[in-house]
N, C-alpha and C. Protein backbone atom coordinates (compact mmCIF):
# COMPACT_ATOMS: atom_id res chain seq x y z
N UNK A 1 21.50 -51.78 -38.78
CA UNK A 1 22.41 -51.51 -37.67
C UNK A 1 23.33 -52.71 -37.42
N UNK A 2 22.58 -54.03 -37.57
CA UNK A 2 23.76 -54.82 -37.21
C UNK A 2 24.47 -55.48 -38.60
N UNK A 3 23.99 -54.75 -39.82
CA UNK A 3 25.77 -55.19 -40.61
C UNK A 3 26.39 -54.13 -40.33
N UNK A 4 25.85 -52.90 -39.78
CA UNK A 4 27.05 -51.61 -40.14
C UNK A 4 27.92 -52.25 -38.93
N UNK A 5 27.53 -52.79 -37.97
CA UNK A 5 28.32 -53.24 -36.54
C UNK A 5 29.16 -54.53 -37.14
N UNK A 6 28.40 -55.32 -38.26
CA UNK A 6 29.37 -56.20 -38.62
C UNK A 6 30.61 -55.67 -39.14
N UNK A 7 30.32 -54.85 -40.49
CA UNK A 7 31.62 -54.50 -40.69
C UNK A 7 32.48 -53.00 -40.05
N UNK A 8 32.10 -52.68 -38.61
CA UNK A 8 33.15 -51.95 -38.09
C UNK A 8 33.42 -52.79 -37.19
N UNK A 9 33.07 -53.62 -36.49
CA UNK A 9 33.83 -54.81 -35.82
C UNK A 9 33.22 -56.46 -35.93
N UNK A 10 34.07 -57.02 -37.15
CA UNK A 10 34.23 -58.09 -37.85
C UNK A 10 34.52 -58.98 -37.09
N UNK A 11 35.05 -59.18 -35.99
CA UNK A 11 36.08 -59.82 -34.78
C UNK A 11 35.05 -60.25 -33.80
N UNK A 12 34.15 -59.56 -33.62
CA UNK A 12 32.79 -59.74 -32.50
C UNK A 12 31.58 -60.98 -33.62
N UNK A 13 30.81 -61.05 -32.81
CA UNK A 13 29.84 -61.90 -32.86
C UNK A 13 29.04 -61.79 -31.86
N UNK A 14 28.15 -60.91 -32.65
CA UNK A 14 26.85 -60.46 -32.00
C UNK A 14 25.83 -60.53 -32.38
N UNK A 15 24.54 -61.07 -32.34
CA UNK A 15 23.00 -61.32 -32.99
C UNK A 15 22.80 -60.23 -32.61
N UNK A 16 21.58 -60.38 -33.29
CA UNK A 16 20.52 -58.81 -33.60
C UNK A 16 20.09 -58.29 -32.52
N UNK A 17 19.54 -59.23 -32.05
CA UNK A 17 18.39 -59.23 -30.83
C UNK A 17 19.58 -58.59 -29.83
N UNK A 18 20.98 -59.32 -29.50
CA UNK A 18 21.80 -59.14 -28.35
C UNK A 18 22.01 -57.43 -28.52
N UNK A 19 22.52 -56.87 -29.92
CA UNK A 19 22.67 -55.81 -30.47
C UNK A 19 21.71 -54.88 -29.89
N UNK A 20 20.21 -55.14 -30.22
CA UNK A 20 19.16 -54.24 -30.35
C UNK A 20 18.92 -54.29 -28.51
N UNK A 21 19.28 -55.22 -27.58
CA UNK A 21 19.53 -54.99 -26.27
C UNK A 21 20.12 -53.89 -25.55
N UNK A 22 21.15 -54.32 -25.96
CA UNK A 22 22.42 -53.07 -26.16
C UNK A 22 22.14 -51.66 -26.08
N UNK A 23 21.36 -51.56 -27.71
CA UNK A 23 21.24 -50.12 -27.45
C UNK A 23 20.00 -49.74 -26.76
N UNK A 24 18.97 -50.40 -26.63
CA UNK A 24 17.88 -49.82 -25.54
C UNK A 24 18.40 -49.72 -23.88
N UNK A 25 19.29 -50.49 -23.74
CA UNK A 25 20.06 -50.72 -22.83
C UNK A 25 20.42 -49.22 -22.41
N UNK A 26 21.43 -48.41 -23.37
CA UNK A 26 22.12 -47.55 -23.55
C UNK A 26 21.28 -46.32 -23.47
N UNK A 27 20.39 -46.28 -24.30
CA UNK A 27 19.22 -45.05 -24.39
C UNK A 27 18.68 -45.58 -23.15
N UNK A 28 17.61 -46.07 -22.94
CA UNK A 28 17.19 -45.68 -21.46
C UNK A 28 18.16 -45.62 -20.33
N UNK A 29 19.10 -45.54 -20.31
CA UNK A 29 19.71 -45.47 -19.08
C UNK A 29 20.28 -44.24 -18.96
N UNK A 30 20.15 -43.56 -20.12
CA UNK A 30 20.87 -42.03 -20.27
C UNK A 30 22.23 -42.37 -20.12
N UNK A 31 23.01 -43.15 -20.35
CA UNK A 31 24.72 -43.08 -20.07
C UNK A 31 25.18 -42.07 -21.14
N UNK A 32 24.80 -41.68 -22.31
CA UNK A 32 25.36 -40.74 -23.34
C UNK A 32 24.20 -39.40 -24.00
N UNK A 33 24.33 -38.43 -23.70
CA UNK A 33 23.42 -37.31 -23.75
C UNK A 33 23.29 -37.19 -25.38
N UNK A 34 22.34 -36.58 -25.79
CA UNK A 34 22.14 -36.50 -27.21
C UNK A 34 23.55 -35.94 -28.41
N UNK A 35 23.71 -34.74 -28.07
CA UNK A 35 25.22 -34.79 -28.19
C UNK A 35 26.04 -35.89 -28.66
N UNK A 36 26.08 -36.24 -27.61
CA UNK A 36 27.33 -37.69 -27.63
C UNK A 36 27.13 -38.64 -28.67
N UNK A 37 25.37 -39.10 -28.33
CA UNK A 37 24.82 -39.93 -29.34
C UNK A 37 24.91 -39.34 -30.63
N UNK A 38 24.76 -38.60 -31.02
CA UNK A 38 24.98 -37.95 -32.77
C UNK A 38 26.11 -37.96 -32.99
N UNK A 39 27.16 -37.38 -32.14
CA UNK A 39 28.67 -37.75 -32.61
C UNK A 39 29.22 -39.38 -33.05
N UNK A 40 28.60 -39.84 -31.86
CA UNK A 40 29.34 -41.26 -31.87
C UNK A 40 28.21 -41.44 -33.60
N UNK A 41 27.15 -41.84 -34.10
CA UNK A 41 26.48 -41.58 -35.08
C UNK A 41 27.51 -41.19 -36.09
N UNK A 42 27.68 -39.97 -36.28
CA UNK A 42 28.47 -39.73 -37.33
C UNK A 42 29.63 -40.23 -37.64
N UNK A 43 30.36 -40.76 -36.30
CA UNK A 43 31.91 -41.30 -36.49
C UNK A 43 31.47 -42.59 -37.26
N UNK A 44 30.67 -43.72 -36.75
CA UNK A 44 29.92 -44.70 -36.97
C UNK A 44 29.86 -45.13 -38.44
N UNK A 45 29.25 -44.03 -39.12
CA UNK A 45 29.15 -43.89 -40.40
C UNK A 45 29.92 -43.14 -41.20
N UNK A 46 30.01 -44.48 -42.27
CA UNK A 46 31.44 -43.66 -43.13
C UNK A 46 31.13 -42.45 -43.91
N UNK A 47 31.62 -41.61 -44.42
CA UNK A 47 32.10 -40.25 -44.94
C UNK A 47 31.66 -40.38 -46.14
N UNK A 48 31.39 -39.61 -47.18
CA UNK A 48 30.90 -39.25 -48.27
C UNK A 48 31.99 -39.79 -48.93
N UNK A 49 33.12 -39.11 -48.43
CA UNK A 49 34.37 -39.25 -49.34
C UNK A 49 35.27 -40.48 -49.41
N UNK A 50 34.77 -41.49 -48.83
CA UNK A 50 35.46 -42.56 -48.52
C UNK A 50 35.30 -43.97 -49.20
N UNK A 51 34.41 -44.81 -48.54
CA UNK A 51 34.43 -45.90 -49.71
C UNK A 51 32.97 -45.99 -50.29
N UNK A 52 31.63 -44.76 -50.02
CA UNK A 52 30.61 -45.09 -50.60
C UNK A 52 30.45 -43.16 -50.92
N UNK A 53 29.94 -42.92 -51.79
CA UNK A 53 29.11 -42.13 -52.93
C UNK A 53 28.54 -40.95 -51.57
N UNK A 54 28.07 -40.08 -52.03
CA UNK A 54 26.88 -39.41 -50.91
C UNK A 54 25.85 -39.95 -50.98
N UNK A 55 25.16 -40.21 -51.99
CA UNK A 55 23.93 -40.66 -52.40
C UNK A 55 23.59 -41.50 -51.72
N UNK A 56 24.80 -42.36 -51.70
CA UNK A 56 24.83 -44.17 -50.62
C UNK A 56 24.59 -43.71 -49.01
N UNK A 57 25.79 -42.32 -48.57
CA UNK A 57 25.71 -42.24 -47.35
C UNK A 57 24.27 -41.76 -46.65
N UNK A 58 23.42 -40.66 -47.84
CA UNK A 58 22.46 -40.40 -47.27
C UNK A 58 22.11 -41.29 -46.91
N UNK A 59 20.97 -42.44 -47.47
CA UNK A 59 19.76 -43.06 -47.05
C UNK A 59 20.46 -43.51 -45.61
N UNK A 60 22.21 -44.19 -45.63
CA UNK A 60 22.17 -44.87 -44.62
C UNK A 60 22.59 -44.06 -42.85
N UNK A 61 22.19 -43.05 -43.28
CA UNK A 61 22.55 -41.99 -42.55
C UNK A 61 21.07 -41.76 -41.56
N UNK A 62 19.82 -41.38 -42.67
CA UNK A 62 18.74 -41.98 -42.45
C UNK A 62 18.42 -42.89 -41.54
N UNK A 63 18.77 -44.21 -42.21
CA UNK A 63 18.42 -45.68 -41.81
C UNK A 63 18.85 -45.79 -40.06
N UNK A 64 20.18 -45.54 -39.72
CA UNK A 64 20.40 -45.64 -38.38
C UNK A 64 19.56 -44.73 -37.18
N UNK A 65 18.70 -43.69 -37.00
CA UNK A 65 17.88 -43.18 -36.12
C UNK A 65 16.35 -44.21 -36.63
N UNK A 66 16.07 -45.07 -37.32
CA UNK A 66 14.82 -45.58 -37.80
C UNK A 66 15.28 -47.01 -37.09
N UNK A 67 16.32 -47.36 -36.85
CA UNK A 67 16.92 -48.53 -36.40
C UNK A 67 17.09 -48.60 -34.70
N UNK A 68 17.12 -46.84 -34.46
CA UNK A 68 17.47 -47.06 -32.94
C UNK A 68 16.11 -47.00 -32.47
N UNK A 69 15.12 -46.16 -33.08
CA UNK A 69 13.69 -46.24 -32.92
C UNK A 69 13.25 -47.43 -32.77
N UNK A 70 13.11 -48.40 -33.64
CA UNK A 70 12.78 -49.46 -33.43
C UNK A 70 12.71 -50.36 -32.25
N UNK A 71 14.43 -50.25 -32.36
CA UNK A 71 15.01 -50.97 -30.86
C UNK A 71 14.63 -50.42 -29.50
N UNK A 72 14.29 -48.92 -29.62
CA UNK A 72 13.38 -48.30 -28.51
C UNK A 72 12.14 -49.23 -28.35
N UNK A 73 11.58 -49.47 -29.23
CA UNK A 73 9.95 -49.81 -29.39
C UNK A 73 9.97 -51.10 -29.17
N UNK A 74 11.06 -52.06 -29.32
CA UNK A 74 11.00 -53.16 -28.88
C UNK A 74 11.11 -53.40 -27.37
N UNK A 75 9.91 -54.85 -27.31
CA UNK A 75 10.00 -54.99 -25.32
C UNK A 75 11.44 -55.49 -24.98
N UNK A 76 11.86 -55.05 -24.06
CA UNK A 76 12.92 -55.14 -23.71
C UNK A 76 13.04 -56.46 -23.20
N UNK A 77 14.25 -57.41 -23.09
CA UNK A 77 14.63 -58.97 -22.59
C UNK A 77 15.77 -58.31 -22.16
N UNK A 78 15.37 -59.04 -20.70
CA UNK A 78 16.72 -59.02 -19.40
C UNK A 78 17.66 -59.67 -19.50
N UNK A 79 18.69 -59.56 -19.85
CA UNK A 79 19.51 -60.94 -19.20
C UNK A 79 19.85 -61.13 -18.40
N UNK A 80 19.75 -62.86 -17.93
CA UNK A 80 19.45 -63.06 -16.51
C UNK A 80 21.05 -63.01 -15.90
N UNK A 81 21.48 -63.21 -16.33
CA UNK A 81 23.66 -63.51 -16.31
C UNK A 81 23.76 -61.86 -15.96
N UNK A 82 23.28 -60.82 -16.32
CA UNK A 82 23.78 -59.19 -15.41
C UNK A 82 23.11 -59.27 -14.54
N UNK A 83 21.47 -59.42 -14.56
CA UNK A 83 20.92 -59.44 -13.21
C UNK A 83 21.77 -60.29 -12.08
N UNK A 84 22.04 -61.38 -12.58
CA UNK A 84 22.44 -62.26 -11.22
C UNK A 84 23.31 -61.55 -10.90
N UNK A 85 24.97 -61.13 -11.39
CA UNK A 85 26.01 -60.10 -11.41
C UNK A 85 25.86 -59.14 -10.36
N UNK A 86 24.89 -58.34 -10.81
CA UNK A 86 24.49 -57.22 -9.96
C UNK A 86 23.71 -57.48 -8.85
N UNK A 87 22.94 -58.16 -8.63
CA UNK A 87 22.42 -58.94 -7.35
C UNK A 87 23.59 -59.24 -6.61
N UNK A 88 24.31 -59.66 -7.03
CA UNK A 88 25.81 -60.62 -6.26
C UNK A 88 26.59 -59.60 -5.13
N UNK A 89 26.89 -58.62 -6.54
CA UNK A 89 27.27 -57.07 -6.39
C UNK A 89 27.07 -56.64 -4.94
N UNK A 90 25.41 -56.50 -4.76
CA UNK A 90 24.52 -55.44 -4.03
C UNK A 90 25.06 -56.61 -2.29
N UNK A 91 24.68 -57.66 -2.67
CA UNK A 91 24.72 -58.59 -1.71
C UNK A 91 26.29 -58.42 -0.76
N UNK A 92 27.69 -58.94 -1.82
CA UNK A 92 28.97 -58.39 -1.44
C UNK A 92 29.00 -57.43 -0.29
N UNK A 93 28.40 -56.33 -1.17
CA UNK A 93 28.49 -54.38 -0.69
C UNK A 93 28.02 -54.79 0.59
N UNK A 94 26.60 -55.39 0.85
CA UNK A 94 25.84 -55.19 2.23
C UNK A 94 26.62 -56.19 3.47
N UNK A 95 27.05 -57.39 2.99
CA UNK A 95 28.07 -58.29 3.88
C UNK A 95 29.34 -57.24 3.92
N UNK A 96 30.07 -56.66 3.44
CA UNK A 96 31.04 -55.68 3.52
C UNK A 96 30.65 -54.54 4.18
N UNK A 97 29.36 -53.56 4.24
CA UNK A 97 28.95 -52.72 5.15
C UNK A 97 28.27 -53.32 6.91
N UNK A 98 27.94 -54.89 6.54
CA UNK A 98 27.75 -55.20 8.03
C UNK A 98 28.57 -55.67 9.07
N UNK A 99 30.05 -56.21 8.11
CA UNK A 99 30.78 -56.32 8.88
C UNK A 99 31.85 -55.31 9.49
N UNK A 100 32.03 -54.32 8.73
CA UNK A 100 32.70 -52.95 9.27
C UNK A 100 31.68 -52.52 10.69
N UNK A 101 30.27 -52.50 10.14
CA UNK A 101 29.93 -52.14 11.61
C UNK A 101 29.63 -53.16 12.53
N UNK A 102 29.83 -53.97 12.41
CA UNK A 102 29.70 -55.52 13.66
C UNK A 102 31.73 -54.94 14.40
N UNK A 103 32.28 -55.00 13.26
CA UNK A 103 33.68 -54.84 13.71
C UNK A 103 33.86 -53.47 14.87
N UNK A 104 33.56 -52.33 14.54
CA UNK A 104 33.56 -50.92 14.96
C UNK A 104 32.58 -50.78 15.98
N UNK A 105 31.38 -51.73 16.49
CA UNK A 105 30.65 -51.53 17.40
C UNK A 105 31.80 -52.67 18.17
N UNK A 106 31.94 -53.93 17.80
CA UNK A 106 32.69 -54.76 18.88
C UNK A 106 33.59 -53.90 19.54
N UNK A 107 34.54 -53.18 19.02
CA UNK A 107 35.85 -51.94 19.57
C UNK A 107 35.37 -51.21 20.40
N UNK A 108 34.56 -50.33 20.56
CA UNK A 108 33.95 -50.14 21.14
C UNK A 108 32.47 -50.41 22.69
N UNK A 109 32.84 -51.86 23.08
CA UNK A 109 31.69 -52.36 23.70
C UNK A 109 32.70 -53.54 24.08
N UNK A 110 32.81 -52.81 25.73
CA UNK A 110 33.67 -53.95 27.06
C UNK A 110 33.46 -55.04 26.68
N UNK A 111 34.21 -55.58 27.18
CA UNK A 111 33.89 -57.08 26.67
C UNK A 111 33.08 -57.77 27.68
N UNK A 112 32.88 -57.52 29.11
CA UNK A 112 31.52 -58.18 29.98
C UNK A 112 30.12 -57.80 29.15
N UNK A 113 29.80 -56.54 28.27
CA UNK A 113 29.07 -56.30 27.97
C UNK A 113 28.72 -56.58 25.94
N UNK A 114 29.45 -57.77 25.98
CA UNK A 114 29.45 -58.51 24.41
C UNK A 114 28.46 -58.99 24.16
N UNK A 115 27.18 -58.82 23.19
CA UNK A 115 25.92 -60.04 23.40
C UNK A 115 26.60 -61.65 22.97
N UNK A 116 25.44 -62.32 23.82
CA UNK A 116 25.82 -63.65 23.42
C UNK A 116 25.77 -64.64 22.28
N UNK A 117 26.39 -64.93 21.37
CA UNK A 117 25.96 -65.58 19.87
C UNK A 117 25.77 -67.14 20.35
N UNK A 118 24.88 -67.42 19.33
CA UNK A 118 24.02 -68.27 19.26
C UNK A 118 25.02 -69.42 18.32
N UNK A 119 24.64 -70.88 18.71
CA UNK A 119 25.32 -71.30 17.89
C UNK A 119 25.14 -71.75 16.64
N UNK A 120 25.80 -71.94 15.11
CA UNK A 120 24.58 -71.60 14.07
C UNK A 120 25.37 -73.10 12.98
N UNK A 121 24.33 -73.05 12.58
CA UNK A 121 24.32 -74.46 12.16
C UNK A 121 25.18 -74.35 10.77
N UNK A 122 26.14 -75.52 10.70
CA UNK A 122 26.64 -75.61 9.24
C UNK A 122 26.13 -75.85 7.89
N UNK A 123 24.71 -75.14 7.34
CA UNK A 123 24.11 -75.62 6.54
C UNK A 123 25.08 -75.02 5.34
N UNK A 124 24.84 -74.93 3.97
CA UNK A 124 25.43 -74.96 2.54
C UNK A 124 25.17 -72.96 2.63
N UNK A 125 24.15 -72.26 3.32
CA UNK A 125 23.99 -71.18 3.11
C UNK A 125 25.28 -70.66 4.16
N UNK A 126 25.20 -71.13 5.06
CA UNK A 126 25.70 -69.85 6.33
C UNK A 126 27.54 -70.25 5.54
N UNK A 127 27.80 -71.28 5.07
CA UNK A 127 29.24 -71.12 4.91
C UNK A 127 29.47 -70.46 3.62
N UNK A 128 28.66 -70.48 2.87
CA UNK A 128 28.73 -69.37 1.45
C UNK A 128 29.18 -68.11 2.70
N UNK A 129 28.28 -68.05 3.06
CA UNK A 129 28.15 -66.24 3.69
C UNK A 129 29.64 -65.84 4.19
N UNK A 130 30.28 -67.41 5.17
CA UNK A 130 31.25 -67.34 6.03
C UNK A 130 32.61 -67.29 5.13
N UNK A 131 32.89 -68.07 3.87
CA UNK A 131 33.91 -68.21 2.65
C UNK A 131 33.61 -66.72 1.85
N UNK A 132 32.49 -65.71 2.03
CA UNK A 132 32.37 -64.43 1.36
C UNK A 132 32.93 -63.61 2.19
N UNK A 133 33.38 -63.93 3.74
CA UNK A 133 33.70 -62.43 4.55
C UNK A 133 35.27 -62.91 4.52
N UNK A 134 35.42 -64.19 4.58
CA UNK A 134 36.85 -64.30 4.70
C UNK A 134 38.00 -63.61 4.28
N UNK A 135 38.11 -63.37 2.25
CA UNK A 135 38.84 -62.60 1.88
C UNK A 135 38.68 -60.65 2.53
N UNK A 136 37.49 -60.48 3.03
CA UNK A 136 37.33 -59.09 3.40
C UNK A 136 37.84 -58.91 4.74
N UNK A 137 38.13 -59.81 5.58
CA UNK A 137 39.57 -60.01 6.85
C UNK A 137 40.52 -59.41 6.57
N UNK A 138 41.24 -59.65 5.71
CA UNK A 138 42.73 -59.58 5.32
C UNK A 138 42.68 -57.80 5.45
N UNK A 139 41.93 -57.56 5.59
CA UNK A 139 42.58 -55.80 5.88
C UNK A 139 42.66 -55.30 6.95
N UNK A 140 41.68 -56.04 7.84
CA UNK A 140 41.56 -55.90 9.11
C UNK A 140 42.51 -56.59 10.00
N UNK A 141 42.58 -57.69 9.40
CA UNK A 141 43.97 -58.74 9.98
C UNK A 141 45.53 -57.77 10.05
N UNK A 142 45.66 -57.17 8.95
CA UNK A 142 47.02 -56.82 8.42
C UNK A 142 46.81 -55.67 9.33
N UNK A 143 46.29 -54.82 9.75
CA UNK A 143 46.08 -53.50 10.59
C UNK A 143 45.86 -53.44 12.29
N UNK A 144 46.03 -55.14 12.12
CA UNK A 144 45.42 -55.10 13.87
C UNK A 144 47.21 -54.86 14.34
N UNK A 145 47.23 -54.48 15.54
CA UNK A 145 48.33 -54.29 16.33
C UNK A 145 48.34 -55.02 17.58
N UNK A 146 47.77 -55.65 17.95
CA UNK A 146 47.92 -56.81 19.17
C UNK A 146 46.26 -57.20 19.16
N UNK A 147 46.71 -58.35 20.17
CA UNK A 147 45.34 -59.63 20.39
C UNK A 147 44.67 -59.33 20.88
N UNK A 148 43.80 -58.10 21.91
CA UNK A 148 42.77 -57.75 21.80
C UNK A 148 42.33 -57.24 20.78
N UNK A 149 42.64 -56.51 19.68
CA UNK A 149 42.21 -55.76 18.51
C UNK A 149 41.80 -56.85 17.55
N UNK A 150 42.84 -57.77 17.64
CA UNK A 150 42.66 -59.27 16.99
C UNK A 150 40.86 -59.96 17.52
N UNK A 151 41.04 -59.91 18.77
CA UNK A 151 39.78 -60.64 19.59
C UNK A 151 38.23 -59.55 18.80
N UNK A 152 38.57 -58.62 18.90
CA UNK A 152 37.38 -57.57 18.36
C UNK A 152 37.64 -57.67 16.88
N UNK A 153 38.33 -58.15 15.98
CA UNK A 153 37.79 -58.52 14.85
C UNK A 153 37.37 -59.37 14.52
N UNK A 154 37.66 -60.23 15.35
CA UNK A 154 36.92 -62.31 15.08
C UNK A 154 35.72 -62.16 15.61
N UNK A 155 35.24 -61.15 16.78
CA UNK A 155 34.10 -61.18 17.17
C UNK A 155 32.89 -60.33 16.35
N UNK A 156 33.57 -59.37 16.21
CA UNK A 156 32.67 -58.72 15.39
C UNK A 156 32.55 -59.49 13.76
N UNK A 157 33.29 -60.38 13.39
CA UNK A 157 32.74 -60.96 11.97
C UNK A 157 32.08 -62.14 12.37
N UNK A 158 32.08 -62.86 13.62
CA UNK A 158 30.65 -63.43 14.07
C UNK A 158 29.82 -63.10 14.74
N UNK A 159 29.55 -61.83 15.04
CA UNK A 159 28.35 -60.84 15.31
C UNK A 159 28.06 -60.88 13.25
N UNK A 160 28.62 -60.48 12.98
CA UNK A 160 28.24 -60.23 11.24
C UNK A 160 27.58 -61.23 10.40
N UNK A 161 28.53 -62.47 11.08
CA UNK A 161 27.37 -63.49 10.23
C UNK A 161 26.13 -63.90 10.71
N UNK A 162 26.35 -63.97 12.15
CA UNK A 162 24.74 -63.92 12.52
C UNK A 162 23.52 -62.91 12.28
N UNK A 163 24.12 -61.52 11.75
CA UNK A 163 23.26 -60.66 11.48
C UNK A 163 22.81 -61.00 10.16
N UNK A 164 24.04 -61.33 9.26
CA UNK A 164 23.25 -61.67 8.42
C UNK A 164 22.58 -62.69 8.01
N UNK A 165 22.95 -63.89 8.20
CA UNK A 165 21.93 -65.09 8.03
C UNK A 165 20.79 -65.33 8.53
N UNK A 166 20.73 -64.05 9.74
CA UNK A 166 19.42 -63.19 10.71
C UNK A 166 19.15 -64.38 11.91
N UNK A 167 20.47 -64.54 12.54
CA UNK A 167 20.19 -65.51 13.67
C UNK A 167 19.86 -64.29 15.23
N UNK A 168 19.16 -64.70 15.78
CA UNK A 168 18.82 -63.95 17.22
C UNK A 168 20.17 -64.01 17.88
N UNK A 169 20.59 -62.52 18.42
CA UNK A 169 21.83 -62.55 19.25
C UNK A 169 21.10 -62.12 20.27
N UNK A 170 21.13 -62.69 21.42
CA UNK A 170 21.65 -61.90 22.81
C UNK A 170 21.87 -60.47 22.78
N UNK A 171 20.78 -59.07 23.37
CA UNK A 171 21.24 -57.79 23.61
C UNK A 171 21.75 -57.84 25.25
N UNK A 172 21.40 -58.54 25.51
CA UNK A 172 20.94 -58.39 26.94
C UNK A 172 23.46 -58.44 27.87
N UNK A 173 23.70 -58.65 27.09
CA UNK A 173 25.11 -59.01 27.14
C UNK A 173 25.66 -60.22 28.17
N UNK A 174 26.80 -60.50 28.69
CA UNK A 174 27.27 -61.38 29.04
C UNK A 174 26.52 -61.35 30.34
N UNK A 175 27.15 -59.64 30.87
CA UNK A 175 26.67 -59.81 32.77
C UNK A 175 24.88 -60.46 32.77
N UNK A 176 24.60 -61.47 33.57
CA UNK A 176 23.47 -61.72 34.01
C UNK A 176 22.96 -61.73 35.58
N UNK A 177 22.08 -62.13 36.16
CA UNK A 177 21.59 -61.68 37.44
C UNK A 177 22.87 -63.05 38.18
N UNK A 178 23.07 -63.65 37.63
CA UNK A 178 24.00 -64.60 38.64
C UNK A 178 25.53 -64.47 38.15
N UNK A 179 26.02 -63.35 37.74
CA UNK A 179 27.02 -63.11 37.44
C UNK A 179 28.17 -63.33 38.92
N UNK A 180 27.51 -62.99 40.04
CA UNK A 180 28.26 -63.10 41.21
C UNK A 180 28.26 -63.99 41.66
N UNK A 181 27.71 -65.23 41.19
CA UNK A 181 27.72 -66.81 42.19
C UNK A 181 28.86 -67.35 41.39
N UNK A 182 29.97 -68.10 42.90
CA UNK A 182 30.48 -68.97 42.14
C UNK A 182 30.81 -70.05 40.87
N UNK A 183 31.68 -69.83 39.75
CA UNK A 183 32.05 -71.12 38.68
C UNK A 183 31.33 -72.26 39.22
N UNK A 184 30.99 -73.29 38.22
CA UNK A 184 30.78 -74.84 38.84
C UNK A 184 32.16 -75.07 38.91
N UNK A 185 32.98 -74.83 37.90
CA UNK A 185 34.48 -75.56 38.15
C UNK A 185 35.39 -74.79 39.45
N UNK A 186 34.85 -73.58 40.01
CA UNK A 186 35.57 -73.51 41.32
C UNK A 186 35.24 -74.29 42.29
N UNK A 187 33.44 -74.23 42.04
CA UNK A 187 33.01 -74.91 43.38
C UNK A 187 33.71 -76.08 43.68
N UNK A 188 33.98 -76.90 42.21
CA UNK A 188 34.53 -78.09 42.25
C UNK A 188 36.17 -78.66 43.17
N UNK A 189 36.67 -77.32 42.79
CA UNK A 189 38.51 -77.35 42.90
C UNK A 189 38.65 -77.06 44.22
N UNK A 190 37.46 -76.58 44.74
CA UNK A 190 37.37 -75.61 46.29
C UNK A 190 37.09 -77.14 47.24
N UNK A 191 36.21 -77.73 46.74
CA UNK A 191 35.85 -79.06 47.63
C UNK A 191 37.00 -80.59 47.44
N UNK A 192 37.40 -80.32 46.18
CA UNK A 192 38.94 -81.08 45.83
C UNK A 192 39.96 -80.53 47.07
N UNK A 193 40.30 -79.54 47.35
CA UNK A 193 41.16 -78.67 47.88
C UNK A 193 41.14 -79.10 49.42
N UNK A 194 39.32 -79.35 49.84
CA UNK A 194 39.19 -79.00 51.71
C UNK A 194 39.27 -80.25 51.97
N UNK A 195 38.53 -81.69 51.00
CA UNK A 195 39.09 -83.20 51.20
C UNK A 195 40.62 -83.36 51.35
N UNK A 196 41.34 -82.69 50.37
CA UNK A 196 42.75 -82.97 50.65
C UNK A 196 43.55 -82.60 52.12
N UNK A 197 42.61 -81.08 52.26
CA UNK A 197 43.41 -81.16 53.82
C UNK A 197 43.06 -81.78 54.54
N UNK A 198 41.71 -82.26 54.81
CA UNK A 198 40.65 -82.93 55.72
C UNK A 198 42.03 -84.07 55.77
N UNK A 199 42.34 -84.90 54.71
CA UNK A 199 43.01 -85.94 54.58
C UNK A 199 44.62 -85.79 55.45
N UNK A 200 45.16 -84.95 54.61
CA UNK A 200 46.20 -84.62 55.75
C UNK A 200 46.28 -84.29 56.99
N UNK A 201 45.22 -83.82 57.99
CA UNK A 201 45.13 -83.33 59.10
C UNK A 201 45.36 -84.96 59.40
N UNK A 202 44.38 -85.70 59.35
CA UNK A 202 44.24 -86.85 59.50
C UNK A 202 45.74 -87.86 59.89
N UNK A 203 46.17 -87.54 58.67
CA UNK A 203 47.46 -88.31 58.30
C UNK A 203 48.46 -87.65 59.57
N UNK A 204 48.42 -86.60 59.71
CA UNK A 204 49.32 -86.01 60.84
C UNK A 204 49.08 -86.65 62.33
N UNK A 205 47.88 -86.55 62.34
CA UNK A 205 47.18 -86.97 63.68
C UNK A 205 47.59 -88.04 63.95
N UNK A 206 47.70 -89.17 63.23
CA UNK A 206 48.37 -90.65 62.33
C UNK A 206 49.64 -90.89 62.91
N UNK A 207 50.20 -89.80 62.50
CA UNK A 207 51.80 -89.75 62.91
C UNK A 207 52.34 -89.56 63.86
N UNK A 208 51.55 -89.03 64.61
CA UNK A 208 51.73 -88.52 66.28
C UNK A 208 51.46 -89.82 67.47
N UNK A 209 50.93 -90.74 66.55
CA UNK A 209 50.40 -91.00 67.56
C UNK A 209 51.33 -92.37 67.79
């Protein structure tokens, strides 16, 4: 099998072993029904009438189902370069399905009632995650129509990364039991405010006299 592969494509460079991958590869995965496989087979192999004898074509006509057998019967070796690929793949897909719904629940959900994110540390993992959603913005960016729509997509892709790097968010949302007590920074501006008049009453009183 792998000179007939040498000489129908001369241009490649392929070992045996990579070859005999290949086609167990191919047979167990069912990508080509029996059918298919005998056709492609016959194209494969040259013609009676062409540059070898019949005599020649039988045996090697033969020889190729004794060849794919084999390669059936051999234990199969992974390579680790598709696995990783397809791992990568699966990973992509699921950061791309969590941030559509981090995005589409944020749109939906007032903004007093936003959970609270946590703040998450710059290690070497969470910015892989954060440099992987970036290019998947740009569609959402290009479609927003004003700055709240804007605000619910920045939020919902950090609702997303915290889901996925699996940091604890806040359900409980913004409103809390002291939602109605004064800012510290009003309290502050409010007592700035009553010294200043305190001061001027003063100053008037000052003037009168």
């Amino acid at each position: 099998m792998h000179r007939l592969f040498a000489e129908l494509e001369p241009s490649l460079t392929v070992t045996e072993q990579n070859l005999a991958d290949r086609v167990r590869y191919i047979l167990r995965s069912n990508i080509f029904d029996v059918a298919e496989l005998e056709r492609l087979r016959r194209e494969a192999v040259p013609s009676s009438d062409e540059n070898t004898t019949a005599e020649d074509a039988a045996p090697q006509m033969v020889e190729q189902p004794a060849n794919v057998d084999a390669a059936v019967n051999t234990p199969v070796v992974v390579d680790s370069n598709d696995d990783g690929t397809v791992a990568q793949e699966l990973e992509l897909e699921h950061m791309r399905s969590t941030l559509e719904e981090a995005i589409v629940e944020t749109r939906s959900t007032p903004l007093e009632n936003r959970p609270r994110l946590p703040r998450i540390a710059l290690s070497k993992r969470n910015r892989a995650v954060v440099r992987a959603l970036n290019p998947m913005l740009v569609t959402y960016l290009e479609a927003s129509r004003d700055l709240c729509e804007t605000d619910s997509i920045l939020f919902g892709t950090a609702l997303a990364v915290c889901r996925i790097i699996g940091a604890k968010v806040s359900t409980a949302g913004r409103a809390t039991g002291h939602s109605s007590a004064i800012p510290a920074w009003r309290r502050r501006i409010e007592e700035r405010i009553a010294k200043a008049r305190a001061l001027i009453g003063r100053l008037i009183c000052f003037s009168r006299i």
